[in-house]
PDB file of N, CA and C in Angstrom:
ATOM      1  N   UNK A   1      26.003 -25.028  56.622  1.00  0.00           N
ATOM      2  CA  UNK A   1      27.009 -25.974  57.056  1.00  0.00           C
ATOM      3  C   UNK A   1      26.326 -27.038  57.913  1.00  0.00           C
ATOM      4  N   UNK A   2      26.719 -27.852  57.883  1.00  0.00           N
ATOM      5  CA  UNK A   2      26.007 -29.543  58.601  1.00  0.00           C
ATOM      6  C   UNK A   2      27.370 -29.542  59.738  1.00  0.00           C
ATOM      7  N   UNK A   3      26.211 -30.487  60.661  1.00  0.00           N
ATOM      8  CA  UNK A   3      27.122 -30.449  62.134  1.00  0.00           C
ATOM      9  C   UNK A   3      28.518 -31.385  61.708  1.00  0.00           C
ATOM     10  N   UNK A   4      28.290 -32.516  60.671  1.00  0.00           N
ATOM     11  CA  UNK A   4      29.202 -33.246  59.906  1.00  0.00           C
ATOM     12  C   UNK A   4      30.540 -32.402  59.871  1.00  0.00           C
ATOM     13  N   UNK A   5      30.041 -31.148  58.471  1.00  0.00           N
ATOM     14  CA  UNK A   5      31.174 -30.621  58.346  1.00  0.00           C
ATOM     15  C   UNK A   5      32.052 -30.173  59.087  1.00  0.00           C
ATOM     16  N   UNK A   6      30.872 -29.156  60.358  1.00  0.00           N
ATOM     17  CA  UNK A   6      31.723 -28.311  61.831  1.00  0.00           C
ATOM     18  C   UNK A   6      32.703 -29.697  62.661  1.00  0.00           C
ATOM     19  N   UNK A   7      32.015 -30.238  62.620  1.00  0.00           N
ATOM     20  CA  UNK A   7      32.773 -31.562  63.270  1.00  0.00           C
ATOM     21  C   UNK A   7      33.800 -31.430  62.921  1.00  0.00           C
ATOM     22  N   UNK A   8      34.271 -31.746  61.577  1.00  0.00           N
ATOM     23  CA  UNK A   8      35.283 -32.349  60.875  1.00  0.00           C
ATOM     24  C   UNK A   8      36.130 -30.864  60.917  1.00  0.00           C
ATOM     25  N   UNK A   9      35.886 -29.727  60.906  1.00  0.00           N
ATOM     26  CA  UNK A   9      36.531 -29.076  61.379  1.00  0.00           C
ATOM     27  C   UNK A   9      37.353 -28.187  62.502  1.00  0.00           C
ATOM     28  N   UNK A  10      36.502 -28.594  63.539  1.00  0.00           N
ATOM     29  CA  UNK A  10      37.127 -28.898  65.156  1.00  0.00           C
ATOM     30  C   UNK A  10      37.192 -29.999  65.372  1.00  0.00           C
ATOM     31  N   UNK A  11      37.537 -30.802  64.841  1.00  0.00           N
ATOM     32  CA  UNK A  11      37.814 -32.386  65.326  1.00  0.00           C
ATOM     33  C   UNK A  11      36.474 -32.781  66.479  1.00  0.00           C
ATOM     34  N   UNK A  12      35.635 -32.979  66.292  1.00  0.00           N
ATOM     35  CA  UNK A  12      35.028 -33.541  67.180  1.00  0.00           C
ATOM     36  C   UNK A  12      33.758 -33.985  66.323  1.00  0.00           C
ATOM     37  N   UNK A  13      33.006 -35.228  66.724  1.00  0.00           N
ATOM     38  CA  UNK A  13      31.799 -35.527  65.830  1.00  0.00           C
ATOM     39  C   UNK A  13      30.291 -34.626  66.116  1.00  0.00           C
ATOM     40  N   UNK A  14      30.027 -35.540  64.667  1.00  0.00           N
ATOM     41  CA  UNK A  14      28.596 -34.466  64.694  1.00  0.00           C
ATOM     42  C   UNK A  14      27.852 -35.066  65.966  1.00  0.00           C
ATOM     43  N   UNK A  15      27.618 -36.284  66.601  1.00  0.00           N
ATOM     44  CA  UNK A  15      26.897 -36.103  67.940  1.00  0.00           C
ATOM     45  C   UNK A  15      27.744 -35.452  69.043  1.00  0.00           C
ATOM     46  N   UNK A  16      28.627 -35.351  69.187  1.00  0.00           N
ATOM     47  CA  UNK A  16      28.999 -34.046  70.183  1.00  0.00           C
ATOM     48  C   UNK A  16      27.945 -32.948  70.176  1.00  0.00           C
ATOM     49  N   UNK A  17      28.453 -32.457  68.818  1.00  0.00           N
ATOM     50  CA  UNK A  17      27.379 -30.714  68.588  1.00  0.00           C
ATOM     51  C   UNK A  17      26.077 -31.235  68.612  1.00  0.00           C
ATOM     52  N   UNK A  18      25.438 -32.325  68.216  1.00  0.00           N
ATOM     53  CA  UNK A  18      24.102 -32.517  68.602  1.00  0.00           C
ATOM     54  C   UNK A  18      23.772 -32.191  69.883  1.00  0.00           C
ATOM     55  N   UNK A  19      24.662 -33.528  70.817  1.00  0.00           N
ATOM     56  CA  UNK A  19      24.924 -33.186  72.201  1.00  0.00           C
ATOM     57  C   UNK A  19      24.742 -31.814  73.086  1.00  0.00           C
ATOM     58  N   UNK A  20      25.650 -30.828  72.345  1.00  0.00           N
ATOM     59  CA  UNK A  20      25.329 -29.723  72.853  1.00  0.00           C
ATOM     60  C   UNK A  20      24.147 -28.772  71.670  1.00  0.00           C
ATOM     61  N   UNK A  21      24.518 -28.660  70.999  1.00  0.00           N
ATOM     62  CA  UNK A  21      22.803 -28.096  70.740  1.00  0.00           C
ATOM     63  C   UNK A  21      21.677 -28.911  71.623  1.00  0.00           C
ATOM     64  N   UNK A  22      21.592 -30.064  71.930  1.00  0.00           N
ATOM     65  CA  UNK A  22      20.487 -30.414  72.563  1.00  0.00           C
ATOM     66  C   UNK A  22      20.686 -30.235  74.318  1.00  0.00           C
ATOM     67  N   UNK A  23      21.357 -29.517  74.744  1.00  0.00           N
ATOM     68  CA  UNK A  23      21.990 -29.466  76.428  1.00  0.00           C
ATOM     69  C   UNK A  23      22.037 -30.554  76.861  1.00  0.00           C
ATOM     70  N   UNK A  24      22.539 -31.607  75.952  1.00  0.00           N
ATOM     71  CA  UNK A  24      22.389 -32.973  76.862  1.00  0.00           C
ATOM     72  C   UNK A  24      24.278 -33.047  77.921  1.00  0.00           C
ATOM     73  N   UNK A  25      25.079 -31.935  76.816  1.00  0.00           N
ATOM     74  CA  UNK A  25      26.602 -32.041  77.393  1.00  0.00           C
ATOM     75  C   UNK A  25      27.107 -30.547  77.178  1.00  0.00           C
ATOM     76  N   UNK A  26      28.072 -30.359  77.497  1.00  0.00           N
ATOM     77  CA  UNK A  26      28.899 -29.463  77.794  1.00  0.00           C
ATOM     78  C   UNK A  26      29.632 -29.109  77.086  1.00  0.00           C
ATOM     79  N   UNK A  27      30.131 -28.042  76.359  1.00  0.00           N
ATOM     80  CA  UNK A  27      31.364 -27.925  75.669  1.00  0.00           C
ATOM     81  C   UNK A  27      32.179 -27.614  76.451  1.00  0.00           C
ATOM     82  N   UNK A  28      33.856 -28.251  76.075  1.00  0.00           N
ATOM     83  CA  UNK A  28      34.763 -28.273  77.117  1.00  0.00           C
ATOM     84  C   UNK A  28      35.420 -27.305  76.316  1.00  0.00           C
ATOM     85  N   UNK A  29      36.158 -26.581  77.253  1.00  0.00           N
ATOM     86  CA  UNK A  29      37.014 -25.227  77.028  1.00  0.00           C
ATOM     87  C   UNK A  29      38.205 -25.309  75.835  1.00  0.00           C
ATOM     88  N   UNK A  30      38.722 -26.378  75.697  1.00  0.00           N
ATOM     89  CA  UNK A  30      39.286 -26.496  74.063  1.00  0.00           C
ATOM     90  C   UNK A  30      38.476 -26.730  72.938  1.00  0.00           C
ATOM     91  N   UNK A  31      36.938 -26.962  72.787  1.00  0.00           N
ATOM     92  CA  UNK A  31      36.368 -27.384  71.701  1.00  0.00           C
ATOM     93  C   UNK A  31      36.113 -25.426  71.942  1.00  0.00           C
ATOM     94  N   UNK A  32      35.663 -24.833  73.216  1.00  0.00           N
ATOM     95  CA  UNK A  32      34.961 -23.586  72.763  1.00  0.00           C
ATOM     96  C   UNK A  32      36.136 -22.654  72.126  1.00  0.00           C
ATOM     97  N   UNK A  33      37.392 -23.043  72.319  1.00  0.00           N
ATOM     98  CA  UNK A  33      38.421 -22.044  71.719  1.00  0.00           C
ATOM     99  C   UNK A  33      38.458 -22.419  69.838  1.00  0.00           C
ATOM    100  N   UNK A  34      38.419 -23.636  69.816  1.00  0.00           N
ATOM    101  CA  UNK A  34      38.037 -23.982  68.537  1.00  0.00           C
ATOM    102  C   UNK A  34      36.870 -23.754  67.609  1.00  0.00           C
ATOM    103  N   UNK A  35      35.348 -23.510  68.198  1.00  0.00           N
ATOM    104  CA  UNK A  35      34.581 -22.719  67.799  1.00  0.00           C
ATOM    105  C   UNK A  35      35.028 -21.670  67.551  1.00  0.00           C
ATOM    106  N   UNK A  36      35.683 -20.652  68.466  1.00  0.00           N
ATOM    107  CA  UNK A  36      35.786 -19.381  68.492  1.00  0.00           C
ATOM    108  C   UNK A  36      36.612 -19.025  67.233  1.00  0.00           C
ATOM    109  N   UNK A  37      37.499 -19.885  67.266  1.00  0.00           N
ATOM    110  CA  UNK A  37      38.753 -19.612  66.286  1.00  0.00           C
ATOM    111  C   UNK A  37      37.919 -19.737  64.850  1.00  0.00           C
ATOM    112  N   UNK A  38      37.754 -21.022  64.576  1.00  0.00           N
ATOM    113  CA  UNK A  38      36.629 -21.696  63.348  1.00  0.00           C
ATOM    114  C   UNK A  38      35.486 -20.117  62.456  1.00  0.00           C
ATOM    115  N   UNK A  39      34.802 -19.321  63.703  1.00  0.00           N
ATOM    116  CA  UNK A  39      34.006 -18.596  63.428  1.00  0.00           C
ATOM    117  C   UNK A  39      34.346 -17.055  63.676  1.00  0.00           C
ATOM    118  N   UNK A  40      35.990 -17.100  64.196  1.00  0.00           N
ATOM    119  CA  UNK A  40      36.436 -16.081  64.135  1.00  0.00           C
ATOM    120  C   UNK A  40      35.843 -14.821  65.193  1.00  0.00           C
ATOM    121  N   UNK A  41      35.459 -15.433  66.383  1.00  0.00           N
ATOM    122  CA  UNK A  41      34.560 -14.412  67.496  1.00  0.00           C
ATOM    123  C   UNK A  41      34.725 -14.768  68.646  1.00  0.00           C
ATOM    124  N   UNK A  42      35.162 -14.020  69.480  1.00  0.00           N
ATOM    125  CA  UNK A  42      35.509 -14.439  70.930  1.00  0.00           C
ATOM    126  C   UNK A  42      34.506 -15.670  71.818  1.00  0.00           C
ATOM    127  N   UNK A  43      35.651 -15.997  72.314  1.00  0.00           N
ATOM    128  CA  UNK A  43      34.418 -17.364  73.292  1.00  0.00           C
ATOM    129  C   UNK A  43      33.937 -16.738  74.326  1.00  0.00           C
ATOM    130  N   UNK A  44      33.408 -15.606  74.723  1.00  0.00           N
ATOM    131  CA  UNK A  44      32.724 -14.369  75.305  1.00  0.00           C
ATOM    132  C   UNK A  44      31.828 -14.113  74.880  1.00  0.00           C
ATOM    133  N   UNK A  45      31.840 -13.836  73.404  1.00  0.00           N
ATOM    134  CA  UNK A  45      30.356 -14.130  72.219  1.00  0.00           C
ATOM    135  C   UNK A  45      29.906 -15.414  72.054  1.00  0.00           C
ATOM    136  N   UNK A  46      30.392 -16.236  71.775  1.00  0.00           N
ATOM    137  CA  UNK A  46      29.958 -17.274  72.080  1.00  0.00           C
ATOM    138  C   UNK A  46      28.870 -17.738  72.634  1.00  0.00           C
ATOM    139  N   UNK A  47      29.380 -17.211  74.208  1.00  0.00           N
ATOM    140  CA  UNK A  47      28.846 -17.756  75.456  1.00  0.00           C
ATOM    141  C   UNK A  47      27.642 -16.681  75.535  1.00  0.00           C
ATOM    142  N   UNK A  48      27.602 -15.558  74.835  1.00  0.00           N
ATOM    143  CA  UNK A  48      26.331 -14.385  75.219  1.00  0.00           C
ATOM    144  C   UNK A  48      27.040 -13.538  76.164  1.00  0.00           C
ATOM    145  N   UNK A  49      28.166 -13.151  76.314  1.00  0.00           N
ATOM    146  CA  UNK A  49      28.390 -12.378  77.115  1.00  0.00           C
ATOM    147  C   UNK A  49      28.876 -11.074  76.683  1.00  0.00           C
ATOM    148  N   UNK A  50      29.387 -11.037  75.501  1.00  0.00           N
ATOM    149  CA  UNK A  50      29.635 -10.025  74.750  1.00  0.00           C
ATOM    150  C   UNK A  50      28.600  -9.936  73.391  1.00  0.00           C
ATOM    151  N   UNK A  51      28.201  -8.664  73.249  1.00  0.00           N
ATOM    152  CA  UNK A  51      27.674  -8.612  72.088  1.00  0.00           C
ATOM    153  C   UNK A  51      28.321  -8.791  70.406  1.00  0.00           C
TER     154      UNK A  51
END
């Protein structure tokens, strides 16, 4: 999957997720519920806090 597509499926663009793949920004707490949801895994996993 291309950051394009993830984009287009949490509403947010592919330089966002660049953004944060590169630690230049932050994901804000509604994009991480939208990951979570998107990939189906708690935003706890996510974050490394749950295995």
């Amino acid at each position: 999957m291309s950051v394009l597509e993830l984009g287009k499926a949490i509403s947010v663009s592919d330089a966002t997720i660049c953004r944060w793949e590169n630690g230049i920004s932050d994901i804000k707490s509604d994009q991480l519920i939208a990951l979570s949801a998107f990939f189906g895994v708690s935003c706890d996993f996510l974050v490394g806090l749950d295995d």
